[in-house]
Protein backbone atom coordinates (compact mmCIF):
# COMPACT_ATOMS: atom_id res chain seq x y z
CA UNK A 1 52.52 -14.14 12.84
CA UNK A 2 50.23 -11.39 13.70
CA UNK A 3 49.95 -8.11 11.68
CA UNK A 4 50.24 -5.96 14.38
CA UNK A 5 51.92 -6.53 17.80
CA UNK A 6 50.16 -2.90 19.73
CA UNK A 7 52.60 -3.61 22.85
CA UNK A 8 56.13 -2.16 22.29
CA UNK A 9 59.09 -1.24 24.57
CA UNK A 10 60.12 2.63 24.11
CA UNK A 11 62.11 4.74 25.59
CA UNK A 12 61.14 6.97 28.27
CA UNK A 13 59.29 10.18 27.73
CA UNK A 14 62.26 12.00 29.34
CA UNK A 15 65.35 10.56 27.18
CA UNK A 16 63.03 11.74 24.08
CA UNK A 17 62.78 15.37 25.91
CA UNK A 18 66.28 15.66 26.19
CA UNK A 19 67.21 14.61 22.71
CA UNK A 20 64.60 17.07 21.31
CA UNK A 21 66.87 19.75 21.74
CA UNK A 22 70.15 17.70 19.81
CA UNK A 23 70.39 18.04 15.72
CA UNK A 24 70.36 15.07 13.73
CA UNK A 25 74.10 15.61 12.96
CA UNK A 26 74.80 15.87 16.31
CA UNK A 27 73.42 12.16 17.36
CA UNK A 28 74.93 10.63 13.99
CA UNK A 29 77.93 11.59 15.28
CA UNK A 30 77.92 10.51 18.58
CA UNK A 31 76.75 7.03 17.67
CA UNK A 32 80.00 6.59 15.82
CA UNK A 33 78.56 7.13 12.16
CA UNK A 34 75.79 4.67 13.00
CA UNK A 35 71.69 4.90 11.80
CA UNK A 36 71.26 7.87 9.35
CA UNK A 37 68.42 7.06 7.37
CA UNK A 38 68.73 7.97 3.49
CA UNK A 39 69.07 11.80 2.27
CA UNK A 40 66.34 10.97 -0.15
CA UNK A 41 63.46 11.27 3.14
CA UNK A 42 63.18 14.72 3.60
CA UNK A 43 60.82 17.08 5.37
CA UNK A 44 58.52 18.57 3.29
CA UNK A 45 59.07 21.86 5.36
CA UNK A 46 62.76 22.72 6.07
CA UNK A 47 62.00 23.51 9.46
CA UNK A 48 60.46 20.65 10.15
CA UNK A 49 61.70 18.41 13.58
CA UNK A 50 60.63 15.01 15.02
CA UNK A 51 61.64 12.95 18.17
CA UNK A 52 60.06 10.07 19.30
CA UNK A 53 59.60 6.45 19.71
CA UNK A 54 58.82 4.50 16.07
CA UNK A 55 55.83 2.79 15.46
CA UNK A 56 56.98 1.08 12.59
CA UNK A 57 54.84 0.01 9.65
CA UNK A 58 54.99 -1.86 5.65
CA UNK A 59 52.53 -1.36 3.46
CA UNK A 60 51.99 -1.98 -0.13
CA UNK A 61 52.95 0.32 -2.50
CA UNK A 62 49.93 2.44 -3.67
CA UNK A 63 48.02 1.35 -0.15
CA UNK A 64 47.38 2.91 2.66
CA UNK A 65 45.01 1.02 4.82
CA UNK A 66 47.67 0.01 6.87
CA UNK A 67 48.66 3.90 7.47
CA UNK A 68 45.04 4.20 8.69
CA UNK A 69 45.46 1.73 11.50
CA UNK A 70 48.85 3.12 12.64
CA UNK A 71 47.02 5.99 13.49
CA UNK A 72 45.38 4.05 16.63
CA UNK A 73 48.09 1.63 16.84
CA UNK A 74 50.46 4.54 17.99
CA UNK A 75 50.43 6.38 20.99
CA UNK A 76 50.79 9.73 22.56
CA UNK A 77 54.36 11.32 21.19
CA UNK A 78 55.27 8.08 18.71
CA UNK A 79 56.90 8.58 15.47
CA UNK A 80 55.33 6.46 12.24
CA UNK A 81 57.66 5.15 10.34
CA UNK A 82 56.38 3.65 7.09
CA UNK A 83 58.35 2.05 4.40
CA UNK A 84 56.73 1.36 0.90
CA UNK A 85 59.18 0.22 -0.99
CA UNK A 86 60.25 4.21 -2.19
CA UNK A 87 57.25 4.11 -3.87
CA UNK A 88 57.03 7.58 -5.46
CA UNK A 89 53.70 7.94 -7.26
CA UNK A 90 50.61 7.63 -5.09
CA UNK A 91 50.55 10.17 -2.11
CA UNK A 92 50.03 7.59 0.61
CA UNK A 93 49.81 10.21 3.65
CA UNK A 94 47.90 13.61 3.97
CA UNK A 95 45.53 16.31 5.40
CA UNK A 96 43.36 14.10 6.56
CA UNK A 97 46.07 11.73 7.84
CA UNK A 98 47.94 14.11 9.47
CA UNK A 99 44.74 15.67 11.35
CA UNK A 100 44.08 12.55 12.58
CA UNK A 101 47.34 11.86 13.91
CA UNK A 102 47.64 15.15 15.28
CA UNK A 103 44.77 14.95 17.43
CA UNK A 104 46.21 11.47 18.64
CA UNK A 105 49.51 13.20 19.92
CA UNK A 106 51.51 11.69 17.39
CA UNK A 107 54.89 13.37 16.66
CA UNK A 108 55.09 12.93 13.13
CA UNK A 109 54.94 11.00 10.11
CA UNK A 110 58.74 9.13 8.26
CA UNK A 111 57.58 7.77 5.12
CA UNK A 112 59.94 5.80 2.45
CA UNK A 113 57.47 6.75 0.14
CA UNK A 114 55.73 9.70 -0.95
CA UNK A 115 53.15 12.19 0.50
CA UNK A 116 50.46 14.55 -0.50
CA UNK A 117 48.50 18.49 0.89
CA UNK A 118 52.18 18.95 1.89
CA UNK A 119 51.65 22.75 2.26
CA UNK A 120 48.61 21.94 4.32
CA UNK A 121 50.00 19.95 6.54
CA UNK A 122 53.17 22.41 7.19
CA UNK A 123 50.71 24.88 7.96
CA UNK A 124 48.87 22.73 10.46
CA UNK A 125 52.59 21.86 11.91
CA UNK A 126 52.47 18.12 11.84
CA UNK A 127 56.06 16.89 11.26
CA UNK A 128 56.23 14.78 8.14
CA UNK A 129 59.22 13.57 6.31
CA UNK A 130 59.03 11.49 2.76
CA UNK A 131 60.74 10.72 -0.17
CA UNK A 132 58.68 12.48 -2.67
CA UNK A 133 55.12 14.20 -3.19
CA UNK A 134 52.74 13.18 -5.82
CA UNK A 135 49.52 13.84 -5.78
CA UNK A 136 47.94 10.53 -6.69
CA UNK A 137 45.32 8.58 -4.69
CA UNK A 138 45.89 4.95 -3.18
CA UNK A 139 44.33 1.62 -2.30
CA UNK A 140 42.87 0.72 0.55
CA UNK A 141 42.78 -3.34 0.17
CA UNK A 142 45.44 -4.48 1.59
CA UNK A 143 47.38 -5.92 5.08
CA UNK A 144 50.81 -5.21 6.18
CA UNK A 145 52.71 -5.08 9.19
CA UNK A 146 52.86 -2.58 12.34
CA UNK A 147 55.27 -2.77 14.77
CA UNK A 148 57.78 -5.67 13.17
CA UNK A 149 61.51 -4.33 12.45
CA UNK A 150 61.62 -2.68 8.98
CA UNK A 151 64.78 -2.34 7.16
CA UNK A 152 65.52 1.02 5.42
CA UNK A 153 68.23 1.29 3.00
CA UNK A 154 70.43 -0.93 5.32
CA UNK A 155 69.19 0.33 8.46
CA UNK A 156 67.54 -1.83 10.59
CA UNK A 157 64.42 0.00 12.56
CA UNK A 158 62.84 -1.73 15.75
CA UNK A 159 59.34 -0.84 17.07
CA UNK A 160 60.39 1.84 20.27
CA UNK A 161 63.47 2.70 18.57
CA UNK A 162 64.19 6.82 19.33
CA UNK A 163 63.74 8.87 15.35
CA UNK A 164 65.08 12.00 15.29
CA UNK A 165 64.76 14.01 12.26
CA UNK A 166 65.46 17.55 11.23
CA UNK A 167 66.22 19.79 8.01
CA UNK A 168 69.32 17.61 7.84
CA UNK A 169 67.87 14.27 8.00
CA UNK A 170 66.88 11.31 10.04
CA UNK A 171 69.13 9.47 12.52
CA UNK A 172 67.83 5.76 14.06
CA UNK A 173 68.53 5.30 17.56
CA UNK A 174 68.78 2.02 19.35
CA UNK A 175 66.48 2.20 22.81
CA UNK A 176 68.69 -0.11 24.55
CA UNK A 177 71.40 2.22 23.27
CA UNK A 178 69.89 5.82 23.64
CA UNK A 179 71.25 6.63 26.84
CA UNK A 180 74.75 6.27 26.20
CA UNK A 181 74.59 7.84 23.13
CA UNK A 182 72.61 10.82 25.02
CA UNK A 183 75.81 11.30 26.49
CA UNK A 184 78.08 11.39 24.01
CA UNK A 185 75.91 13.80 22.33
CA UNK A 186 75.56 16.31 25.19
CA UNK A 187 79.41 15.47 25.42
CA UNK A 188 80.29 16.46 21.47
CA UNK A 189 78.07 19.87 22.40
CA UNK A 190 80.40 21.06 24.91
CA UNK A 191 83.44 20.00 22.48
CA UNK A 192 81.87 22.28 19.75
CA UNK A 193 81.32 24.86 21.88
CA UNK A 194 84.52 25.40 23.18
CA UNK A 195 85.73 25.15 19.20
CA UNK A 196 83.71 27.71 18.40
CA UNK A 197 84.98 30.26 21.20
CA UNK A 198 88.18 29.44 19.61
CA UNK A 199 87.13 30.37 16.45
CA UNK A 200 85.71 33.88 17.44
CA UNK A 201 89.18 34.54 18.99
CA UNK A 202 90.68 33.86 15.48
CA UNK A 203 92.54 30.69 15.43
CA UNK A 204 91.47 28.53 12.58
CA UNK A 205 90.41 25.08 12.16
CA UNK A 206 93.32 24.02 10.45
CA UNK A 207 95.55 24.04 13.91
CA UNK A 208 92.61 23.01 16.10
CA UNK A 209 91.99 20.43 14.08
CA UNK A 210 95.94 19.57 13.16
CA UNK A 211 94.85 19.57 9.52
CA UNK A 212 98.21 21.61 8.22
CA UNK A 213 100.22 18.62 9.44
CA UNK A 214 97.93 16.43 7.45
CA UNK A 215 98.11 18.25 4.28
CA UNK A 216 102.01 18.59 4.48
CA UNK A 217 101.84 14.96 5.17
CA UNK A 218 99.60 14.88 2.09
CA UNK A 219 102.45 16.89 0.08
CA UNK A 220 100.47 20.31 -0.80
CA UNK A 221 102.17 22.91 -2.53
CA UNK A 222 100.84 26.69 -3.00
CA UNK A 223 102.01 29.27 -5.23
């Protein structure tokens, strides 16, 4: 088995346009509750965003050699997505990472682990998402794996896959999957929207929603 397979399906350049301007929430949804990553990877800016095919990676915890060769294993507009373990106490990504990346083209940086210069590298406005910061050093003496299907908290992650991340979290698309849900995204937009004219003309969620009938069903009683 080779450590790193460099030719990967993803999905077109367009889809990942279109889904730039969706939330998180939005997708998770429309996927039928399907691919949210865990609330402990956050963005270590809260306006942070990220869309893109995954390059997906494993490393060892406290290594990052493997990180370093992502960085020319990905291409223009890819997502890394890195999983050490939730490794919390050796910053594994940073400035120097991120410049690098940056002048690649890559869209950002989803780490199960933890991350370092975070204030640097929301300044320089390289999207990166982790579990924790620490400011701790790493290895650099050992192999993993780029671009084999990792397996976060339950979810399972293919190389080409669509992230999309935001101050809410990180949703896993399927690319043989991303244009239907797509749809159903755009499709749950228009639904909110029209519930939201509805609110501003004073009905209330309760009777769009039907939820009195479900709380007298549930036996409430007010004073």
């Amino acid at each position: 088995m080779a450590h790193v397979i460099r030719a990967i399906r993803r999905i077109s350049p367009e889809l990942v346009h279109r889904y730039g301007a969706l939330s998180s929430a939005t997708i998770h949804e429309a996927s039928g509750g399907k691919g949210a990553l865990s609330s402990r990877i956050k963005p270590i800016s809260p306006h942070m965003k990220v869309c893109g095919p995954a390059v997906t990676v494993k490393v060892r915890p406290c290594d990052n050699l493997m990180l370093h060769e992502a960085i020319y294993v990905a291409e223009r507009g890819d997502v890394i997505v890195a999983d050490a373990g939730g490794y919390a106490e050796a910053g594994a990504w940073g400035e120097i990472m991120a410049v690098a990346a940056q002048q690649r083209g890559i869209a950002g940086f989803v780490f199960n682990g933890a991350v370092r210069d975070s204030q640097v590298m929301a300044d320089i406005g390289f999207p990166v998402f982790a579990c924790a910061l620490s400011i701790k050093g790493t290895q650099k003496v050992s192999l993993g794996l780029i671009n084999h299907p990792l397996n976060l908290d339950n979810i399972t992650i293919n190389p080409g896959d669509l992230i999309v991340g935001d101050g809410d979290g990180l949703v896993v698309v399927r690319r043989e999957e991303a244009e239907d849900v797509l749809e159903k995204s755009l499709a749950r937009e228009e639904k909110e929207k029209v519930i939201k004219e509805r609110l501003r003309r004073g009905e209330s969620t309760l009777d769009i929603y039907g939820f009195r009938n479900t709380l007298e069903a549930l036996g409430l009683t007010e004073e």
